[in-house]
N, C-alpha and C. Protein backbone atom coordinates (compact mmCIF):
# COMPACT_ATOMS: atom_id res chain seq x y z
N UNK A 1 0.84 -1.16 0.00
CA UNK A 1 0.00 0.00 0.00
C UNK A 1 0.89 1.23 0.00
N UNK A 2 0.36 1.91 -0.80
CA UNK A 2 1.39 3.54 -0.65
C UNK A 2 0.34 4.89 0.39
N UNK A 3 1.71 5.18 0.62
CA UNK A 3 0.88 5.77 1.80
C UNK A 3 1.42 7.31 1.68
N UNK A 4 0.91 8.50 1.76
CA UNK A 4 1.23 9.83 1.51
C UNK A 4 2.29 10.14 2.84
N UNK A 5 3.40 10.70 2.36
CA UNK A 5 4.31 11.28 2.92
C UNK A 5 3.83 12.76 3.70
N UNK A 6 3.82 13.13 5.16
CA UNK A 6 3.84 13.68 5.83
C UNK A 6 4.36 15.33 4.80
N UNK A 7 3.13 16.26 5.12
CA UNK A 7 3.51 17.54 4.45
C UNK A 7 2.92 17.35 2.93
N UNK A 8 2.86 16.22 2.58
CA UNK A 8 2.18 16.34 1.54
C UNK A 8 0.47 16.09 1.46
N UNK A 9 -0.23 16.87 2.39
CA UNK A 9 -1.67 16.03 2.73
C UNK A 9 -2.32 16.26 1.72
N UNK A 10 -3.54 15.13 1.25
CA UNK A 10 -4.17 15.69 0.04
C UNK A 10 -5.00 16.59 0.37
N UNK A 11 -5.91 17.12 -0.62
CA UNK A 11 -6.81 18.02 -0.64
C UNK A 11 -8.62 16.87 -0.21
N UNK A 12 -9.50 17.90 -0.01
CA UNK A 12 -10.78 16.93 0.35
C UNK A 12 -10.92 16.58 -1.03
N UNK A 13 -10.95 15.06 -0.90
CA UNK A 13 -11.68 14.14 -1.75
C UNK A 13 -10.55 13.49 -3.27
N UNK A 14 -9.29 13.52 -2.17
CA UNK A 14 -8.18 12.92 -2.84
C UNK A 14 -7.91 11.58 -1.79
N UNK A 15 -7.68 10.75 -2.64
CA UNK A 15 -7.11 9.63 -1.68
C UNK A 15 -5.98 9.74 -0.58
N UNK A 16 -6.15 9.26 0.40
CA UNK A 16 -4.65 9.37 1.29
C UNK A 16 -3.36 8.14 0.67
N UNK A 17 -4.03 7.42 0.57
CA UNK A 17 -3.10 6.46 -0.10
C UNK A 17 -4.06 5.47 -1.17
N UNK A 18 -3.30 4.07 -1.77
CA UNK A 18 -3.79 3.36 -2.89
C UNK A 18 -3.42 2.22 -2.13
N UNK A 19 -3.89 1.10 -3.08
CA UNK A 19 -3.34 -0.34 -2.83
C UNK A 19 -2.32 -0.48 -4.28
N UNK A 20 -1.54 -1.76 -4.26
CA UNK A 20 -1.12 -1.54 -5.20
C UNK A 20 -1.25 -1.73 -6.45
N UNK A 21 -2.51 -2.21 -6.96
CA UNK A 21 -3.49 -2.39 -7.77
C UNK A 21 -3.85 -0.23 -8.30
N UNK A 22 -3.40 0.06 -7.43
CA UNK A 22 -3.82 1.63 -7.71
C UNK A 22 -5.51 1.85 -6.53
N UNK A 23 -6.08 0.77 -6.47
CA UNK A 23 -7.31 1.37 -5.66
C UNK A 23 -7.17 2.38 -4.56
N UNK A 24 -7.78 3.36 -4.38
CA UNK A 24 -7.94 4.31 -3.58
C UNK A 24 -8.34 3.77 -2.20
N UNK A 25 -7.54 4.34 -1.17
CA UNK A 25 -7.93 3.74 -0.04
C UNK A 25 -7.86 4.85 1.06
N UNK A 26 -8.92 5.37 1.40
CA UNK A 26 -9.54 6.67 2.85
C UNK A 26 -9.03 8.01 2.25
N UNK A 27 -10.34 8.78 2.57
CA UNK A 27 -10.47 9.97 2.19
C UNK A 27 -10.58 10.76 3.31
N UNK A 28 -10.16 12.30 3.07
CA UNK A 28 -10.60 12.92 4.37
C UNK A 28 -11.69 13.63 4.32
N UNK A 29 -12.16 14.02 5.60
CA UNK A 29 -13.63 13.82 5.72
C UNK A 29 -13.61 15.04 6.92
N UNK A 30 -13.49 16.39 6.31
CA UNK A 30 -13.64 17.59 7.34
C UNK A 30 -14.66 17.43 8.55
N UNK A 31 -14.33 17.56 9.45
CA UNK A 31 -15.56 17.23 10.28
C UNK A 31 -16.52 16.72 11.11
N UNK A 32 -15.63 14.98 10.28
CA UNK A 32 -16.61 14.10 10.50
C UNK A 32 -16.82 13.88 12.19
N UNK A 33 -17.97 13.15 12.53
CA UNK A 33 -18.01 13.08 13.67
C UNK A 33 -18.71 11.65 14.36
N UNK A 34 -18.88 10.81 15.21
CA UNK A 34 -19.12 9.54 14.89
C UNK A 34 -20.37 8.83 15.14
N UNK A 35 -21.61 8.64 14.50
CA UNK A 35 -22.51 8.24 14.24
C UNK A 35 -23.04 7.34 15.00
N UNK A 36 -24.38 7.58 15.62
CA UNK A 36 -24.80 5.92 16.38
C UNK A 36 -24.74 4.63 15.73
N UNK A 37 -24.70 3.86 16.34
CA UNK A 37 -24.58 2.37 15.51
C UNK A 37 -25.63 1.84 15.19
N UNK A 38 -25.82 1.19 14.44
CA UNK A 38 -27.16 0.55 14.04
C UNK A 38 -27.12 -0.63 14.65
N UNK A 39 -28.82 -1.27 15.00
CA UNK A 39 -29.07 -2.35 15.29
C UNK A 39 -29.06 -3.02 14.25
N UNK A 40 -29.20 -4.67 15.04
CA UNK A 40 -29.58 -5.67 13.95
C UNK A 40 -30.83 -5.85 13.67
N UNK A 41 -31.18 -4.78 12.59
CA UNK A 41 -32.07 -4.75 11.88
C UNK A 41 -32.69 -4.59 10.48
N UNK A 42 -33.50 -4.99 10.07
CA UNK A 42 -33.36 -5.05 8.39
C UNK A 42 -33.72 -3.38 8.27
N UNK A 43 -32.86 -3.02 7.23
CA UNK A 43 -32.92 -1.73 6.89
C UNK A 43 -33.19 -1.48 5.08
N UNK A 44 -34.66 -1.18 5.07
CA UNK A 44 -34.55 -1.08 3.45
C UNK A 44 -35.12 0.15 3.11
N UNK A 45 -34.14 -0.43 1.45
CA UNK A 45 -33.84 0.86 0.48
C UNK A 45 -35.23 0.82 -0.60
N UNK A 46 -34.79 1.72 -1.41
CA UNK A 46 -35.79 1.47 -2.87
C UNK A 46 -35.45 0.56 -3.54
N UNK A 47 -34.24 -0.12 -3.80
CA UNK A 47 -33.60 -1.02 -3.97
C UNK A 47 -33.23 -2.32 -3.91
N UNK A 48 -32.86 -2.56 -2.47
CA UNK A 48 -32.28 -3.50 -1.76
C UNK A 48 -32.59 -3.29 -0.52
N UNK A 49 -32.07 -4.23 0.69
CA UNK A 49 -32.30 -4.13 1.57
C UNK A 49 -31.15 -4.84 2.46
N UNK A 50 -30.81 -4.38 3.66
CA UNK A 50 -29.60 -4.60 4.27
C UNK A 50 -30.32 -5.89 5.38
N UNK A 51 -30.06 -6.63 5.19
CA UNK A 51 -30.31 -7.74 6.47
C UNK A 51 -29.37 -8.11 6.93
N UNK A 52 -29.45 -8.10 8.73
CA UNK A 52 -28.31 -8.89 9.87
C UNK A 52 -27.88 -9.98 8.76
N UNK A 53 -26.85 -9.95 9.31
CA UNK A 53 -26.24 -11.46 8.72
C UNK A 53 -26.59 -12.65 9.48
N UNK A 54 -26.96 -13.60 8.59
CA UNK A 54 -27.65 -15.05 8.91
C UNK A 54 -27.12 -15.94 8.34
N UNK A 55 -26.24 -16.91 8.51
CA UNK A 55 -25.30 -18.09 8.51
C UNK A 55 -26.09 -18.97 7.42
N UNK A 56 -27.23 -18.98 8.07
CA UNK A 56 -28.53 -20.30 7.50
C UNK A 56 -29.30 -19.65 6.31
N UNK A 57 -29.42 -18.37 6.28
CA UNK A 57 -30.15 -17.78 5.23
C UNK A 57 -29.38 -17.25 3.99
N UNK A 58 -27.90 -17.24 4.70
CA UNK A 58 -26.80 -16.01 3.45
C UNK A 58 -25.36 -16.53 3.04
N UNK A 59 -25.18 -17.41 3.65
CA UNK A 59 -23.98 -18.14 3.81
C UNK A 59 -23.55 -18.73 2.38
N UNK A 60 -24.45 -19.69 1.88
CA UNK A 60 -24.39 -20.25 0.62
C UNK A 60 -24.14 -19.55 -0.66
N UNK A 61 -25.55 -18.69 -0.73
CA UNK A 61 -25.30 -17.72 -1.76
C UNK A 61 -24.61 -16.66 -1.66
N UNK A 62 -23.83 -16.14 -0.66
CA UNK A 62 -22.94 -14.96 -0.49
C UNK A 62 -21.71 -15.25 -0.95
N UNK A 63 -21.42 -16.75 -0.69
CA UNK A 63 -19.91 -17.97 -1.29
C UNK A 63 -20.29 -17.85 -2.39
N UNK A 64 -20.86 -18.48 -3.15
CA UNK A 64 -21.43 -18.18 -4.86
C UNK A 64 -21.54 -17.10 -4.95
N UNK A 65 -22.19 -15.76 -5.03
CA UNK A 65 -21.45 -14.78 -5.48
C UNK A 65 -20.27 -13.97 -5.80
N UNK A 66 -19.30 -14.34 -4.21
CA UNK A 66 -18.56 -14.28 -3.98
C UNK A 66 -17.51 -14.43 -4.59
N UNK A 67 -17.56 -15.96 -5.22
CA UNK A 67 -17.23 -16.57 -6.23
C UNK A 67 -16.64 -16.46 -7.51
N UNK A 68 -17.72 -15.25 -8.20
CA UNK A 68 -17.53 -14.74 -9.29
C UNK A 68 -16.36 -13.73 -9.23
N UNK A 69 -15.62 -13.27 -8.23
CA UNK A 69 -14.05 -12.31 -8.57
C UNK A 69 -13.27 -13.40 -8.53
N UNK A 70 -12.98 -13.73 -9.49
CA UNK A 70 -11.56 -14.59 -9.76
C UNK A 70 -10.51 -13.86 -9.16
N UNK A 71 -10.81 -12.38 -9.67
CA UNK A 71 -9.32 -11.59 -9.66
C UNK A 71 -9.25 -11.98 -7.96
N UNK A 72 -9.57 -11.43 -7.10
CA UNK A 72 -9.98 -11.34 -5.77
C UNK A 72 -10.06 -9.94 -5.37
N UNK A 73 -10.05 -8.93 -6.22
CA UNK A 73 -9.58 -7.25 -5.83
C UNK A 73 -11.16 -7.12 -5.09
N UNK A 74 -12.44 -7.85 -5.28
CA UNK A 74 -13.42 -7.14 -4.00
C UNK A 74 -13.04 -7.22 -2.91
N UNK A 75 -12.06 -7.54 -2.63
CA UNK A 75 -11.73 -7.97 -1.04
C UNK A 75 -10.32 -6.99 -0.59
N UNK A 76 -10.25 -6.43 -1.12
CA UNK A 76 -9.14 -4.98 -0.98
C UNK A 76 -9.98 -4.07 0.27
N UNK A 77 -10.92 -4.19 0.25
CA UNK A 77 -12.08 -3.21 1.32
C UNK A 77 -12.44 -3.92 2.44
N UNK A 78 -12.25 -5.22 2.69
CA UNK A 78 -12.40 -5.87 3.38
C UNK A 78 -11.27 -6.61 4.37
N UNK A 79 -12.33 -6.93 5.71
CA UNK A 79 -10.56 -7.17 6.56
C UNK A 79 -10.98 -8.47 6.73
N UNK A 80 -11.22 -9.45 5.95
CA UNK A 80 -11.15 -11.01 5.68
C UNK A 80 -11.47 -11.58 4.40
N UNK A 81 -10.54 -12.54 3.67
CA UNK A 81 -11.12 -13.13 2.55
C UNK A 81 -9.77 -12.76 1.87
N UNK A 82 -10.16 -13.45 0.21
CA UNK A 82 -10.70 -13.94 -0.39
C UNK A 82 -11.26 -15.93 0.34
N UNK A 83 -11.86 -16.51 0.50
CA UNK A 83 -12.38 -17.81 1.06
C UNK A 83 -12.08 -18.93 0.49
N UNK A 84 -11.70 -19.87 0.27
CA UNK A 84 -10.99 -21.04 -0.55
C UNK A 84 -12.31 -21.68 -0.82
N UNK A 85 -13.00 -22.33 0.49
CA UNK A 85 -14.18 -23.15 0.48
C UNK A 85 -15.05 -22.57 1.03
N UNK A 86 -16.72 -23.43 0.78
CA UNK A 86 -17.46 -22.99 1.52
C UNK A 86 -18.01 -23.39 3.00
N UNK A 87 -17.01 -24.00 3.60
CA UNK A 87 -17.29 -24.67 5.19
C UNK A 87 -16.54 -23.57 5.46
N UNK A 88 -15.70 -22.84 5.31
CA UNK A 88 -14.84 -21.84 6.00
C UNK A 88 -15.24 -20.85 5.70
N UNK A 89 -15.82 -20.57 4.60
CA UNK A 89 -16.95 -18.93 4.69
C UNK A 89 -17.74 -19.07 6.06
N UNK A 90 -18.46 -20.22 5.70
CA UNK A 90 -19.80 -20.36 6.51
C UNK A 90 -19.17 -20.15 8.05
N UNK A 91 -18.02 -20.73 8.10
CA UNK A 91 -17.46 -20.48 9.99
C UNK A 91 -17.48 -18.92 9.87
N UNK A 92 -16.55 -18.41 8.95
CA UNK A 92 -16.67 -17.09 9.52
C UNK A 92 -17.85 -16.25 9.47
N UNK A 93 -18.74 -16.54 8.79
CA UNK A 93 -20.53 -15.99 8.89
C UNK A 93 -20.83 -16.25 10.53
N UNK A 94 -20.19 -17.22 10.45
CA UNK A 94 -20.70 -17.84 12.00
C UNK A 94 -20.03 -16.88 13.26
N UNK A 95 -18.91 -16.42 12.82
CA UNK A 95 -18.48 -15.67 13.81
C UNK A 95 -18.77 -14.22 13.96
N UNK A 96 -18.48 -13.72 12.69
CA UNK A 96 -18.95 -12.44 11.88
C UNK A 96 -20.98 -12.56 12.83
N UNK A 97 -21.16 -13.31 13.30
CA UNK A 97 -22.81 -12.86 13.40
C UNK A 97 -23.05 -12.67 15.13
N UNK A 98 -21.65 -13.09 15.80
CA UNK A 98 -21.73 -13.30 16.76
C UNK A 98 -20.91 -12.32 17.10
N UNK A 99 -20.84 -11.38 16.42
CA UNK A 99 -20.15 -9.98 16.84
C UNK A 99 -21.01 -8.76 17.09
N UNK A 100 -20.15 -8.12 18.06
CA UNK A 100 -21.03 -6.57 18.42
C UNK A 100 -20.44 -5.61 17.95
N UNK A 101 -19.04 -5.72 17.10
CA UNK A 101 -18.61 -4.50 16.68
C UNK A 101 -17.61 -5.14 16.10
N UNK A 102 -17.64 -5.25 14.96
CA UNK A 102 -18.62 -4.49 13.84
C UNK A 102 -19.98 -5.76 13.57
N UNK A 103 -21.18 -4.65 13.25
CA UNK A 103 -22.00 -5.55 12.80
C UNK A 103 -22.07 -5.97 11.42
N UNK A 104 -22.57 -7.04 10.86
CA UNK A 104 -22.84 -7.54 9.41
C UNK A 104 -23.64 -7.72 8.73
N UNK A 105 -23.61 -7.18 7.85
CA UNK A 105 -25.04 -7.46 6.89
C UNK A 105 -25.14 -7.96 5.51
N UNK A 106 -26.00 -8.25 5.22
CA UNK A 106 -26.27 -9.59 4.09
C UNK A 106 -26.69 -7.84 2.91
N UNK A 107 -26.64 -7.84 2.04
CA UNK A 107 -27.45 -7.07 0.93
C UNK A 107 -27.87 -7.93 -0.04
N UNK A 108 -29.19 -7.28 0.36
CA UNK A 108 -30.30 -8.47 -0.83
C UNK A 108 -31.19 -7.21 -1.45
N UNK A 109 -31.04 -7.76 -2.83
CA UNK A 109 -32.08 -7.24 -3.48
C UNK A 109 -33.59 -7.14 -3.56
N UNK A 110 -34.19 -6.36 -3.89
CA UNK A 110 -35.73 -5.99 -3.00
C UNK A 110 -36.65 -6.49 -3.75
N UNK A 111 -36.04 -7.23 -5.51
CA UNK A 111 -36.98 -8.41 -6.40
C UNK A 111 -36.22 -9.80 -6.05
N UNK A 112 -35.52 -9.91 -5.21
CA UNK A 112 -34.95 -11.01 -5.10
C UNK A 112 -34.75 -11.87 -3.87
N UNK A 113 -34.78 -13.05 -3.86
CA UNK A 113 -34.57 -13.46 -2.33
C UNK A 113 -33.28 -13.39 -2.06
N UNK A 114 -32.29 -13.08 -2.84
CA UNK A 114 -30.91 -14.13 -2.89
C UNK A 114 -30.16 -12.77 -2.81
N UNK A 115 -29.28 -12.93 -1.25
CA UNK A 115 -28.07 -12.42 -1.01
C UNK A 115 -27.21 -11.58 -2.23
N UNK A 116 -26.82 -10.82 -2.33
CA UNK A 116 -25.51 -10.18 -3.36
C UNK A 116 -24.63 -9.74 -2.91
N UNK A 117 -23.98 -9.56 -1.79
CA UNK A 117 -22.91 -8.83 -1.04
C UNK A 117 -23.27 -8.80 0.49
């Protein structure tokens, strides 16, 4: 990862650093200040809809989607993965659900039953 040298800070809405793929990684954010947390609760969009993560309901098809980056670069944003199999996704769903911080959520589409991220 490249990381910006001290004195050189970017401007708002320049990356602080990349991966080495080039992806952009944290922006600065004048201001910011830190937000209540959400429950585990389904939260929907016009769209989609954010559901707790569920082992038994998301596990399967989240591995099959999942699936489809050969490259593995979706997982540059993420602090676990790429997954070899699917008994070892499913453990970490399993653990990932049994957490209080951070919470997890399934994104499902709002014509669809089936998990996408």
């Amino acid at each position: 990862m490249r990381v910006m040298e001290a004195g050189n800070s970017p401007s708002v809405g320049e990356a602080h650093s990349s991966t080495s793929d080039g992806q952009p990684v944290g922006f600065d954010v004048p201001g910011w200040t830190a937000r209540p947390r959400p429950g585990r609760i389904t939260l929907t969009g016009r769209m989609c809809r954010l559901e707790p993560l569920d082992p038994g309901r998301h596990a399967h098809d989240l591995f099959t989607a999942n699936a489809d980056d050969a490259s593995g670069r979706m997982w540059t944003y993420l602090p676990v993965g790429p997954f070899d199999d699917e008994p070892t996704y499913r453990t970490w769903t399993e653990w990932a659900t049994a957490s209080e911080d951070p919470l997890f959520f399934a994104i499902v589409d709002q014509h669809s039953p089936l998990p996408l991220g």
